[in-house]
C-alpha atoms as a PDB file:
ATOM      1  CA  UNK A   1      14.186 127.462 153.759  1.00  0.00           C
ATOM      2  CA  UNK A   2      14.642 128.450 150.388  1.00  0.00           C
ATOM      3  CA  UNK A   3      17.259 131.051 148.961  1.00  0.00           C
ATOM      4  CA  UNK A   4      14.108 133.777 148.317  1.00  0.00           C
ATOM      5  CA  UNK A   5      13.117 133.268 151.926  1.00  0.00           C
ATOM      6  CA  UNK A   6      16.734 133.552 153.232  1.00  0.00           C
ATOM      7  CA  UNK A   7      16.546 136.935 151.382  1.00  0.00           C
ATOM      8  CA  UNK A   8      13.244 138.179 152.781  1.00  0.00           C
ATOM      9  CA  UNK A   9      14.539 137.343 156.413  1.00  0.00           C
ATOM     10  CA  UNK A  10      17.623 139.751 156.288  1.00  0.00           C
ATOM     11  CA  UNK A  11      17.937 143.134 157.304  1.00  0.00           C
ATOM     12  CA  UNK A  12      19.125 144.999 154.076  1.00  0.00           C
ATOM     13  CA  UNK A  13      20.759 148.039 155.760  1.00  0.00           C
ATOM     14  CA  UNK A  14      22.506 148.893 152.050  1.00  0.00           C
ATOM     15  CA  UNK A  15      18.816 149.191 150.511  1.00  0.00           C
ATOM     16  CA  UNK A  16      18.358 152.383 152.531  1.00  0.00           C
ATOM     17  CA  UNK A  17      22.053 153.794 151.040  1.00  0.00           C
ATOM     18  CA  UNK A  18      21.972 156.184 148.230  1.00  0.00           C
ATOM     19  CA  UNK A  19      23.392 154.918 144.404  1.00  0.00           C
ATOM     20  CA  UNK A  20      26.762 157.069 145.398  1.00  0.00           C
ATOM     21  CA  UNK A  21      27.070 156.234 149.352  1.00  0.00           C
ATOM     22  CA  UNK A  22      26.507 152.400 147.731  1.00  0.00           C
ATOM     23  CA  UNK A  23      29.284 153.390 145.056  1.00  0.00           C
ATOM     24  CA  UNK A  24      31.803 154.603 147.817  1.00  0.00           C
ATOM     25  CA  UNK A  25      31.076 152.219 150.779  1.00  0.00           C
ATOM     26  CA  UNK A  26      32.050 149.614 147.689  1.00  0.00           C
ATOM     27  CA  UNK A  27      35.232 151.146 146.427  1.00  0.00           C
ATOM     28  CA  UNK A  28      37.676 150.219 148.789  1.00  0.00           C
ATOM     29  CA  UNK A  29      40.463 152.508 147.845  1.00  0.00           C
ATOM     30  CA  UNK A  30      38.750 155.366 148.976  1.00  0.00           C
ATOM     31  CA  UNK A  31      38.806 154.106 152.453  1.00  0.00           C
ATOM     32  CA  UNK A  32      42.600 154.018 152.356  1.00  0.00           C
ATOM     33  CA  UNK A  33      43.970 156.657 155.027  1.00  0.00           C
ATOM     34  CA  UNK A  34      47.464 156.416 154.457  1.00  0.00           C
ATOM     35  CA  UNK A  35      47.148 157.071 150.519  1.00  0.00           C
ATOM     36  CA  UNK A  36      45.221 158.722 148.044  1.00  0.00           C
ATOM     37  CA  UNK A  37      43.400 155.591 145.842  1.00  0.00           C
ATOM     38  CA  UNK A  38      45.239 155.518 142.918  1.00  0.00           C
ATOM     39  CA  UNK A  39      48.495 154.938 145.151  1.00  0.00           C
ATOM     40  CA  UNK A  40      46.985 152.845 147.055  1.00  0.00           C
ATOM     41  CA  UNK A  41      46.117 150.623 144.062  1.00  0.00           C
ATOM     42  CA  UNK A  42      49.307 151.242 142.691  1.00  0.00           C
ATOM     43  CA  UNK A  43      51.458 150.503 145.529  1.00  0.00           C
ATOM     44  CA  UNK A  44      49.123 147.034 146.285  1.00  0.00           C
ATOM     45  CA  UNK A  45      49.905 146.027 142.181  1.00  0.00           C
ATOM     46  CA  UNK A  46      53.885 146.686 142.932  1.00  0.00           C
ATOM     47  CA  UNK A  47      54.081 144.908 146.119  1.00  0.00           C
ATOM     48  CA  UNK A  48      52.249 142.036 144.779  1.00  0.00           C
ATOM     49  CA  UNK A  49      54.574 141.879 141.691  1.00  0.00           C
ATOM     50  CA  UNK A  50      57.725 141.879 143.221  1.00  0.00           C
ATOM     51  CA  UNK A  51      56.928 139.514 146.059  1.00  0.00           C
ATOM     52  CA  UNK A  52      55.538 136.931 142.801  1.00  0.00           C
ATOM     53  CA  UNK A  53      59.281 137.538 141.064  1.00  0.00           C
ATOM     54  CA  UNK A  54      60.897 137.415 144.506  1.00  0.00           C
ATOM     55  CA  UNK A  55      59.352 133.603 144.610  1.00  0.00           C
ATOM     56  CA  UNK A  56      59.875 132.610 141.389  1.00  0.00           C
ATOM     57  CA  UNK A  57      63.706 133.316 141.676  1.00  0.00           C
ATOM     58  CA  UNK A  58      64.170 131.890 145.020  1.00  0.00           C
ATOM     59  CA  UNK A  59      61.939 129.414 145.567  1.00  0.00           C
ATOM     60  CA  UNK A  60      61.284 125.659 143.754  1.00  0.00           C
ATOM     61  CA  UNK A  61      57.785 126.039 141.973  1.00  0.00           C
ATOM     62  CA  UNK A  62      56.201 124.943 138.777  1.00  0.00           C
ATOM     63  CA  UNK A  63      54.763 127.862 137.078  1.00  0.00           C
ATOM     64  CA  UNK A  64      51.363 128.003 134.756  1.00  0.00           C
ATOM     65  CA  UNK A  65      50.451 124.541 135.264  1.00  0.00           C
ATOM     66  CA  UNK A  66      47.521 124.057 133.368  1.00  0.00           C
ATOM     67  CA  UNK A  67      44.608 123.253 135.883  1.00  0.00           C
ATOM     68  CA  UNK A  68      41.880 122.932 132.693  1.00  0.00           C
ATOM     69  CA  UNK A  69      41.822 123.365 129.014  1.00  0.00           C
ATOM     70  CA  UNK A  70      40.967 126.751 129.091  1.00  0.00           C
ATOM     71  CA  UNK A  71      43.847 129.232 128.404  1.00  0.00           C
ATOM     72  CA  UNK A  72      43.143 131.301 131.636  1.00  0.00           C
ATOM     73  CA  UNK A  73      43.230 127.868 133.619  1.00  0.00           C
ATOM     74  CA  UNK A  74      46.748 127.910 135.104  1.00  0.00           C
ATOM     75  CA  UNK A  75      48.024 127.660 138.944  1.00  0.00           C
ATOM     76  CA  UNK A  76      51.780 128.180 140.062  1.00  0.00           C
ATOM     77  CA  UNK A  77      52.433 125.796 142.890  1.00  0.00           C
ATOM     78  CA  UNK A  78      55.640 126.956 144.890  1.00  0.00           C
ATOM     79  CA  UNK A  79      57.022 124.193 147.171  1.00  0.00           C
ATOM     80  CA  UNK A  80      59.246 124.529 150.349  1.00  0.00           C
ATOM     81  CA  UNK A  81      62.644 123.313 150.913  1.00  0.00           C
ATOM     82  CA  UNK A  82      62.730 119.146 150.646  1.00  0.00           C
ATOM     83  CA  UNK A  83      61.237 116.689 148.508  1.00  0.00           C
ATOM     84  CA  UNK A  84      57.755 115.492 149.724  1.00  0.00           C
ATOM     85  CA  UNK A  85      53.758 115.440 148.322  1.00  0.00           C
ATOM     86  CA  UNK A  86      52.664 114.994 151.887  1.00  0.00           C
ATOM     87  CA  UNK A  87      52.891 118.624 152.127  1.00  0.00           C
ATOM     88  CA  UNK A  88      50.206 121.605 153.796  1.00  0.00           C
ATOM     89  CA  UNK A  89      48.435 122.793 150.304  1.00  0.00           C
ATOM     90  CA  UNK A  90      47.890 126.782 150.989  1.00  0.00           C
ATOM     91  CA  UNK A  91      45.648 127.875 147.956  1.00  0.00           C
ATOM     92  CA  UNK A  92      45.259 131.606 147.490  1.00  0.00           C
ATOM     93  CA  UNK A  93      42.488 133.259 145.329  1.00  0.00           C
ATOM     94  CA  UNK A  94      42.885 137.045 144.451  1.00  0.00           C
ATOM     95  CA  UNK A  95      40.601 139.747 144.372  1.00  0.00           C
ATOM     96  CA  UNK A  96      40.105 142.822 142.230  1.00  0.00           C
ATOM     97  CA  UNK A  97      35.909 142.632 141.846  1.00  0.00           C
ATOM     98  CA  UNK A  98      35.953 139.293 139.220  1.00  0.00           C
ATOM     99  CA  UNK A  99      37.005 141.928 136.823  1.00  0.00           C
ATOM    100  CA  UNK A 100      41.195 142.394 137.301  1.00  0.00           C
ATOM    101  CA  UNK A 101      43.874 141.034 139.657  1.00  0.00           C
ATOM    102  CA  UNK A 102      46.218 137.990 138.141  1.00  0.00           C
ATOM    103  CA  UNK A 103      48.478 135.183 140.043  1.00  0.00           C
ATOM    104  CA  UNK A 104      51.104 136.894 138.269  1.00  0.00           C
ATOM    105  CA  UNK A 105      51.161 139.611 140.906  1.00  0.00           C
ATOM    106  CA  UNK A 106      49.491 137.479 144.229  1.00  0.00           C
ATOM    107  CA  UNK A 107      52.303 135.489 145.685  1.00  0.00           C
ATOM    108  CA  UNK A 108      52.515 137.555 148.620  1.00  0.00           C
ATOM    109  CA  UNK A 109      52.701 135.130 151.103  1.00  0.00           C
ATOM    110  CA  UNK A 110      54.796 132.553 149.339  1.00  0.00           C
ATOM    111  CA  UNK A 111      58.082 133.064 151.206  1.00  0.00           C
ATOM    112  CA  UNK A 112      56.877 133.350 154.813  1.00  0.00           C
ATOM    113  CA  UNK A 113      54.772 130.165 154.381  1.00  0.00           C
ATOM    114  CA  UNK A 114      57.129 128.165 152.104  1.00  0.00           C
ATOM    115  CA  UNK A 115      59.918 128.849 154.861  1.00  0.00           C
ATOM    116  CA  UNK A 116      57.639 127.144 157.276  1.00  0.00           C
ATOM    117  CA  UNK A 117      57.144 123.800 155.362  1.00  0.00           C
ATOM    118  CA  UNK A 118      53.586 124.856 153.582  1.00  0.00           C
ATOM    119  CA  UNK A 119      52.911 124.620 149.769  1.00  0.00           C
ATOM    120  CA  UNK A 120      51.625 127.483 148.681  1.00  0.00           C
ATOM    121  CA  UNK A 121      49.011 127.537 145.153  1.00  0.00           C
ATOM    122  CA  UNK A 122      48.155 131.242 143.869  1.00  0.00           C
ATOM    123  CA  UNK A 123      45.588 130.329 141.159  1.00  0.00           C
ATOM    124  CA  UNK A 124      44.333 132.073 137.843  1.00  0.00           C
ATOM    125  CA  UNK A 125      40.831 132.098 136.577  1.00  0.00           C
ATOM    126  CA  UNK A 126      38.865 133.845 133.899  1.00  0.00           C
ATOM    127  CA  UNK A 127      37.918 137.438 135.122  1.00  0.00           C
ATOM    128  CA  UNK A 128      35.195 139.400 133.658  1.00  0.00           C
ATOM    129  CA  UNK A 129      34.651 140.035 130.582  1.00  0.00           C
ATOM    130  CA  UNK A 130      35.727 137.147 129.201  1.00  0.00           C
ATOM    131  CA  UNK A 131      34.259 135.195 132.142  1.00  0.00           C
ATOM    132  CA  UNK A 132      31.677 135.001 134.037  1.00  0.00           C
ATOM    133  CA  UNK A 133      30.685 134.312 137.457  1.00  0.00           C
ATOM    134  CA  UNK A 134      29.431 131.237 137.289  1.00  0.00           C
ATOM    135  CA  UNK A 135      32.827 129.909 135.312  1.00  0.00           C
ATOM    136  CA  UNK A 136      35.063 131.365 137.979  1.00  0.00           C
ATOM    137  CA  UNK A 137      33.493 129.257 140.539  1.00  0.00           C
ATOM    138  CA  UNK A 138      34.125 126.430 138.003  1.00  0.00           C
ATOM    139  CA  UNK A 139      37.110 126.943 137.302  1.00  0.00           C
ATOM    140  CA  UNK A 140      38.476 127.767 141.086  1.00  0.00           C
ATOM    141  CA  UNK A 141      36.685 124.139 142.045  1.00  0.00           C
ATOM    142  CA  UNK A 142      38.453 122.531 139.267  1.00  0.00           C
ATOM    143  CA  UNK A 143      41.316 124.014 140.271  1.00  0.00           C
ATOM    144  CA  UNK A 144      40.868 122.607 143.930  1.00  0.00           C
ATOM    145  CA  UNK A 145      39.952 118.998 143.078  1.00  0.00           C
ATOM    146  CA  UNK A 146      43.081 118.856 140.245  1.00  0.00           C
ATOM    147  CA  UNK A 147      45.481 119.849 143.251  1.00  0.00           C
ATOM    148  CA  UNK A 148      43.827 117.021 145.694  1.00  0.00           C
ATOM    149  CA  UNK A 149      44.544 114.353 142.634  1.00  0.00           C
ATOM    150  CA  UNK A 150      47.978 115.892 141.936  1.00  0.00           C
ATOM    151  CA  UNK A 151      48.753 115.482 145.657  1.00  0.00           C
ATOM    152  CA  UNK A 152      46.285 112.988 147.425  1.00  0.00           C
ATOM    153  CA  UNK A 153      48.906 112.251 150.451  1.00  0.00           C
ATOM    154  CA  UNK A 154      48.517 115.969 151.256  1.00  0.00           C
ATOM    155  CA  UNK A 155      48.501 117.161 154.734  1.00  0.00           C
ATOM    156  CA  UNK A 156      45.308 119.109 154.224  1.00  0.00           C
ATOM    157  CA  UNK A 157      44.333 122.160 151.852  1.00  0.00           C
ATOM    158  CA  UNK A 158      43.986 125.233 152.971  1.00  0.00           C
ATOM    159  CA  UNK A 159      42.035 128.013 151.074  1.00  0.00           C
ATOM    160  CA  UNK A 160      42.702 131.924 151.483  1.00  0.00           C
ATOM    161  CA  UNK A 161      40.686 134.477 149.069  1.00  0.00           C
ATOM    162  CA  UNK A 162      41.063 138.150 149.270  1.00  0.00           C
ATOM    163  CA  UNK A 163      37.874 140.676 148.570  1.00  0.00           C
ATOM    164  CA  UNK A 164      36.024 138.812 145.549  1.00  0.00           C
ATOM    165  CA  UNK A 165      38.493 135.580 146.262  1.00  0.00           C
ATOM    166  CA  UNK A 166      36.457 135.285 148.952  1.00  0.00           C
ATOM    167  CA  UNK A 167      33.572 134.409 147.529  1.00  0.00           C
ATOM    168  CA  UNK A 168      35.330 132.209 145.368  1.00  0.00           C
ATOM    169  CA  UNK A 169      36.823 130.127 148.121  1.00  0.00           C
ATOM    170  CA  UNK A 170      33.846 129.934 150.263  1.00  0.00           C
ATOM    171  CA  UNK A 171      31.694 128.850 147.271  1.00  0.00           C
ATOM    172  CA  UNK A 172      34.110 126.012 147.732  1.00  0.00           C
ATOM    173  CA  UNK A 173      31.688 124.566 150.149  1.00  0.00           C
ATOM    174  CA  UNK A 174      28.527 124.397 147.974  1.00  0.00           C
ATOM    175  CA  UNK A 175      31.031 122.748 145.462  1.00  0.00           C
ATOM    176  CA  UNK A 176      29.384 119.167 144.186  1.00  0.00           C
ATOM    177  CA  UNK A 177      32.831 116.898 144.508  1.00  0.00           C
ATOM    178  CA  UNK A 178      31.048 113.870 143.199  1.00  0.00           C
ATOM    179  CA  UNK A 179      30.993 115.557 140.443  1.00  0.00           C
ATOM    180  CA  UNK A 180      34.756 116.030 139.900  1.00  0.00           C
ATOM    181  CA  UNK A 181      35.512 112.425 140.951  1.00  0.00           C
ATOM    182  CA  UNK A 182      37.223 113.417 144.223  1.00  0.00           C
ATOM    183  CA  UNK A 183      36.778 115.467 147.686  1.00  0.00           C
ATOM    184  CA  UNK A 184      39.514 117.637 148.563  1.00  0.00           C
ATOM    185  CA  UNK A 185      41.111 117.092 152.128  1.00  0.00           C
ATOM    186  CA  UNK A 186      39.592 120.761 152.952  1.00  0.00           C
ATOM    187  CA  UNK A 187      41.256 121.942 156.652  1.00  0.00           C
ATOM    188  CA  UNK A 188      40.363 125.252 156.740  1.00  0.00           C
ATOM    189  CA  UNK A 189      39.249 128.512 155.109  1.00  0.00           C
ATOM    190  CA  UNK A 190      41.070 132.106 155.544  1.00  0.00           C
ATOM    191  CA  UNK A 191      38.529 134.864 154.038  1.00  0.00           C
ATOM    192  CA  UNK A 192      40.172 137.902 154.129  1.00  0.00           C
ATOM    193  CA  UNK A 193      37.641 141.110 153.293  1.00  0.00           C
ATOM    194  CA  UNK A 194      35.401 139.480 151.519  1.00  0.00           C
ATOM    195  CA  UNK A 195      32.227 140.162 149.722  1.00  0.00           C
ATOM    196  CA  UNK A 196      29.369 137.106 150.378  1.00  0.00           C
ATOM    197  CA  UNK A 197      26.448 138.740 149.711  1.00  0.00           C
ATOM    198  CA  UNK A 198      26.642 139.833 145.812  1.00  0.00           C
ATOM    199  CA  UNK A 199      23.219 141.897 145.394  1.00  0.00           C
ATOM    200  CA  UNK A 200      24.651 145.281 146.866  1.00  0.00           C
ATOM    201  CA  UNK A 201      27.074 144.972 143.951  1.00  0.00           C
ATOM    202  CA  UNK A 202      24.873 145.126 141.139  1.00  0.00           C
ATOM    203  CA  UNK A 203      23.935 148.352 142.244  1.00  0.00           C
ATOM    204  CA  UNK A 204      27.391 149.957 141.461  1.00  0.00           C
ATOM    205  CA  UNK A 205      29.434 150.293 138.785  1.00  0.00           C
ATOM    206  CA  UNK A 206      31.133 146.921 138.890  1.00  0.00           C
ATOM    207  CA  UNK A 207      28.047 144.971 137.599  1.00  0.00           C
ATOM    208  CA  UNK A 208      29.169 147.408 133.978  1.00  0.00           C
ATOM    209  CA  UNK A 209      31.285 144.674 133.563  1.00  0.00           C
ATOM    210  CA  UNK A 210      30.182 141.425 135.522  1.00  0.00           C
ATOM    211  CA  UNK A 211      26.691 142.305 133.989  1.00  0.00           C
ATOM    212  CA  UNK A 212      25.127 140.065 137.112  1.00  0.00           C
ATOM    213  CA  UNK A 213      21.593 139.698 137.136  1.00  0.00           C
ATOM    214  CA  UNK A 214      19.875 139.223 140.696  1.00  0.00           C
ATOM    215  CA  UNK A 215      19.452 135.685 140.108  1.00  0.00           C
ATOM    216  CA  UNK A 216      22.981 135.542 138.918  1.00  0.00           C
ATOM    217  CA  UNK A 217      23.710 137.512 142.245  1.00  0.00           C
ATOM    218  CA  UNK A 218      21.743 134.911 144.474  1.00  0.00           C
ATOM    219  CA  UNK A 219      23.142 132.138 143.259  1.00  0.00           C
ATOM    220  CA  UNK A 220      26.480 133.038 143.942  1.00  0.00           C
ATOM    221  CA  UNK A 221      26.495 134.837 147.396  1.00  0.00           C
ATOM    222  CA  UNK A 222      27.305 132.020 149.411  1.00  0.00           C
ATOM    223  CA  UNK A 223      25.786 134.112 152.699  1.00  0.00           C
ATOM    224  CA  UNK A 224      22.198 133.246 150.894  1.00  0.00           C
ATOM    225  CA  UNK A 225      23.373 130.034 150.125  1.00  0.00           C
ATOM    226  CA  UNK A 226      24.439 128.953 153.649  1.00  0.00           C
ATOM    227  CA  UNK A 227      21.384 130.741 155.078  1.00  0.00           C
ATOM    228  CA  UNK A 228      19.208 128.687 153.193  1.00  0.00           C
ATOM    229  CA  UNK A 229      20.757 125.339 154.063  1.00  0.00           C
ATOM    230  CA  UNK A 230      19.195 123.289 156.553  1.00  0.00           C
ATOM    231  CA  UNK A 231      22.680 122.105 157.714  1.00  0.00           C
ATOM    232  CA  UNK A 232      26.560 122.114 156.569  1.00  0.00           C
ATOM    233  CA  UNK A 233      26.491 120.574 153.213  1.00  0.00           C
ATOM    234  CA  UNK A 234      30.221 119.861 154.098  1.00  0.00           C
ATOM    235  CA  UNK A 235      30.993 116.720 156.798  1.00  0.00           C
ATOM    236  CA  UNK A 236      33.022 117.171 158.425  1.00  0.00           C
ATOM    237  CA  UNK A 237      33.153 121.173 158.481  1.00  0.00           C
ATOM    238  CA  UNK A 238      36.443 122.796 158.077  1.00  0.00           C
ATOM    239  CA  UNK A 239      37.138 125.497 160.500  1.00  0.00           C
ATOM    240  CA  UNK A 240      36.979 129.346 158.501  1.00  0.00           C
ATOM    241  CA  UNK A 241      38.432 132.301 159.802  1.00  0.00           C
ATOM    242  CA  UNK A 242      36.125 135.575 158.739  1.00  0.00           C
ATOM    243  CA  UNK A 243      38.730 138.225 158.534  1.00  0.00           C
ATOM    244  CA  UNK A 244      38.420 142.029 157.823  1.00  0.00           C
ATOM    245  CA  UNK A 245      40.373 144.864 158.456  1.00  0.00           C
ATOM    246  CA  UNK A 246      40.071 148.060 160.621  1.00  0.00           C
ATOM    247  CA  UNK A 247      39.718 150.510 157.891  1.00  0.00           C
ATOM    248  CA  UNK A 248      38.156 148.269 155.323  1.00  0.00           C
ATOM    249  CA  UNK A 249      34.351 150.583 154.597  1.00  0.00           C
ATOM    250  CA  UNK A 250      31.491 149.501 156.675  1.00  0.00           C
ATOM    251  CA  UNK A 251      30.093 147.780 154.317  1.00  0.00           C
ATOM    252  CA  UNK A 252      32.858 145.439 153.797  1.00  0.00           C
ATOM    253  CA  UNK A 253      33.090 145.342 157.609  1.00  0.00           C
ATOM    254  CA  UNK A 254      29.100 144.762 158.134  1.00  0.00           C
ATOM    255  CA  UNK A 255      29.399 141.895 155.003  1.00  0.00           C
ATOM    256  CA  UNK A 256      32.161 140.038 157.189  1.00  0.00           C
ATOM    257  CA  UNK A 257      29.963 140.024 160.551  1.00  0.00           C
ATOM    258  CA  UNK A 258      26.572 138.861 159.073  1.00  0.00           C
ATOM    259  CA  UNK A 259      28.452 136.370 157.484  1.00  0.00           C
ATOM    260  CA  UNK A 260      30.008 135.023 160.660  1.00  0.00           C
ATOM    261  CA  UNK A 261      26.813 135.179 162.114  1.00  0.00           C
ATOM    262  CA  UNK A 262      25.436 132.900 159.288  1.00  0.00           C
ATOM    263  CA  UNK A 263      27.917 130.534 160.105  1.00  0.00           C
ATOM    264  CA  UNK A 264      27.455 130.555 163.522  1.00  0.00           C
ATOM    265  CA  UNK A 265      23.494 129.679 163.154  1.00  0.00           C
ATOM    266  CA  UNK A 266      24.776 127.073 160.780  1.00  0.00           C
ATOM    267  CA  UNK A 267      26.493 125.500 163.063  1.00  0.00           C
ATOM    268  CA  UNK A 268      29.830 125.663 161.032  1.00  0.00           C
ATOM    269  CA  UNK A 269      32.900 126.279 163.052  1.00  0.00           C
ATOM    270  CA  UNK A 270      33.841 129.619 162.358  1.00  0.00           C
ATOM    271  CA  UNK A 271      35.850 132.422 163.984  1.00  0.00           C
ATOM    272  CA  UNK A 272      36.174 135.863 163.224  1.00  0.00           C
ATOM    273  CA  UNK A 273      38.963 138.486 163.560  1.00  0.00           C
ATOM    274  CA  UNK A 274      39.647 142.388 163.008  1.00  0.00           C
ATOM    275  CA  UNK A 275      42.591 142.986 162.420  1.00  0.00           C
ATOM    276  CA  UNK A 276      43.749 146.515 163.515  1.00  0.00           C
ATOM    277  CA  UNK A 277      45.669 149.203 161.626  1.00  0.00           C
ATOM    278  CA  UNK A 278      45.666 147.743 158.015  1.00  0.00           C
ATOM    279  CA  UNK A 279      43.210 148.402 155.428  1.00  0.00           C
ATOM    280  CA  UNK A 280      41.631 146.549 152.450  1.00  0.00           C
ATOM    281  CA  UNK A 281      44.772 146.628 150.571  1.00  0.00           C
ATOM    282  CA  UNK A 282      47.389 146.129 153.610  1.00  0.00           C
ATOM    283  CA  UNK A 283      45.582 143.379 154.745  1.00  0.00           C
ATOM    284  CA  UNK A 284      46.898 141.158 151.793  1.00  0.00           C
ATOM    285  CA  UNK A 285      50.498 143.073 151.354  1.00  0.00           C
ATOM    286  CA  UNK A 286      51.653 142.102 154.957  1.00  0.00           C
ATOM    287  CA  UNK A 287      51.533 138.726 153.869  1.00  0.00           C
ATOM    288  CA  UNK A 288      55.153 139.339 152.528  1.00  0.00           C
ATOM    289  CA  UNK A 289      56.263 139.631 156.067  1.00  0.00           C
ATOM    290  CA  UNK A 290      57.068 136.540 158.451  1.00  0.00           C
ATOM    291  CA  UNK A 291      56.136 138.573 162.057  1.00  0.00           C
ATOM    292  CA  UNK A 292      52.822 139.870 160.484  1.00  0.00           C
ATOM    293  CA  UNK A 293      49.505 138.947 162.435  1.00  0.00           C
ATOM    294  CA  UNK A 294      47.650 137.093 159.757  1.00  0.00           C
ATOM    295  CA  UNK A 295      50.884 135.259 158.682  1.00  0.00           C
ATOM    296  CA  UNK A 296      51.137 134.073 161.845  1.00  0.00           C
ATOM    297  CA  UNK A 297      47.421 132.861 162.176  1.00  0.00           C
ATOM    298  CA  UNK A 298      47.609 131.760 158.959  1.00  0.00           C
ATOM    299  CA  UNK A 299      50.602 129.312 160.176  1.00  0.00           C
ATOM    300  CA  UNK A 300      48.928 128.498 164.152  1.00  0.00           C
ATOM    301  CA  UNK A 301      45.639 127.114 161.965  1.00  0.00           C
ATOM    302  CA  UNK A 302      48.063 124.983 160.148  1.00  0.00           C
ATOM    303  CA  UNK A 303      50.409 123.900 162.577  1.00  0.00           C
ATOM    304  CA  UNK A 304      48.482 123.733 165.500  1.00  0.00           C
ATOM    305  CA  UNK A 305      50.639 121.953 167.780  1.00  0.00           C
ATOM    306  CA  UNK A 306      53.974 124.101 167.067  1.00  0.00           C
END
């Protein structure tokens, strides 16, 4: 089955929304209940900014290490206590709709994981305008196969992406190694809130910037992708945890389940979680804190036995 017949077999509830009930159920701010969406924006930018200096005062890292040749191709690699490479690789993607977010302000999770013996990556790509979609998902697999030859006796590599970093890590998947001389030791996936089906999206104001066309669109929604392939390109599969919050919009909610699905009929070994109370912005902040219930998922996928 082709990507065009993948398309023709779903059920495109968003077709049937208006151009503004499209607009809000894909502005996730103003599903935020506890603020009004420019604190809520706000308060997700501080949080993210002071957890990022927390970790680069306290914990052993190498900042801006150049992944590419491009001048937005940089990672920061922070690295728990002790001196090893054979080390749990957690690599983190953020969000912000291609078009704004930086690893400058996305090390949430750095001191709750790094405390527990995981590496944790928060990488930087080329947001739009000055890139497009198709180099993101170039540079984020570039990004992914310099780690595995920086660290080959890893312990596996994890990937986490938030909102649009979900795409990005999932994409991950379709990813030709042999083309970048190595295959990463992939363990698992965490896609928090993510987007995997990109055609809704040029029908709202964020395609002013992205400028995707529908073929652009296609090609990257990895829920058409996966639809359309006859089995896991990936052998062995590594396990992915769909995950989307309580008060994230319905269509971020209704994006996460059809994309379980897909990878249920795939045959991929996939779980999927709703985590309650937190919305599309809280989902990510808790990170920061050790007890939280993702943090602690995050860590039981890794360390299964503990």
């Amino acid at each position: 089955m082709d990507v065009a017949a993948a398309e023709c077999e779903r059920v495109a509830s968003w077709k049937k929304m208006s151009k503004e009930e499209l607009e809000t159920q894909y502005s996730p701010s103003r599903w935020v209940i506890r603020l009004g969406a420019e604190e809520a924006l706000r308060t997700y930018s501080q949080i993210g900014t002071q957890a990022t200096k927390q970790a680069r005062a306290s914990r052993r890292s190498l900042l801006h290490v150049p992944y590419g040749h491009g001048d937005g191709e940089k990672l920061d690699i922070y690295f728990p206590d002790g001196v090893s490479e054979a080390l749990p690789f957690f690599i983190f993607f953020h969000g912000g709709y291609w078009q704004s977010g930086s690893k400058d302000t996305s090390a949430f999770m750095v001191d709750p994981l790094t405390t527990q013996g995981v590496a944790v990556v928060i990488v930087a790509y080329d947001i739009a305008p000055k890139g497009t979609l198709d180099l993101m998902v170039d540079q984020v697999t570039r990004s992914v196969a310099f780690l595995q030859k920086q660290y080959p006796s890893n312990k596996g590599i994890y990937l986490c992406g938030h909102s649009a970093g979900a795409q990005l890590a999932v994409m991950m998947l379709l990813a030709n190694w042999t083309k970048h001389g190595v295959t990463p030791n992939l363990k698992g996936l965490f896609l928090v809130s993510g987007i995997y089906d990109l055609e809704p999206i040029t029908h709202t104001s964020q395609n002013d910037t992205l400028l995707l066309t529908q073929e652009d669109a296609q090609r990257n929604s990895p829920q058409l992708r996966l639809q359309a392939a006859l089995k896991p390109p990936v052998a062995p599969t590594p396990p992915m945890l769909v995950i989307v919050g309580q008060y994230d919009s319905p269509e971020f909610q209704r994006q996460s389940r059809e994309f379980f699905q897909v990878l249920c009929r795939g045959g991929w070994e996939a779980t999927f979680e709703e985590l309650p109370d937190v919305d599309h912005f809280e989902i990510i902040e808790n990170l920061t804190q050790k007890g939280y219930a993702l943090t602690q998922i995050i860590l039981g996928v890794i360390f299964p036995e503990s």
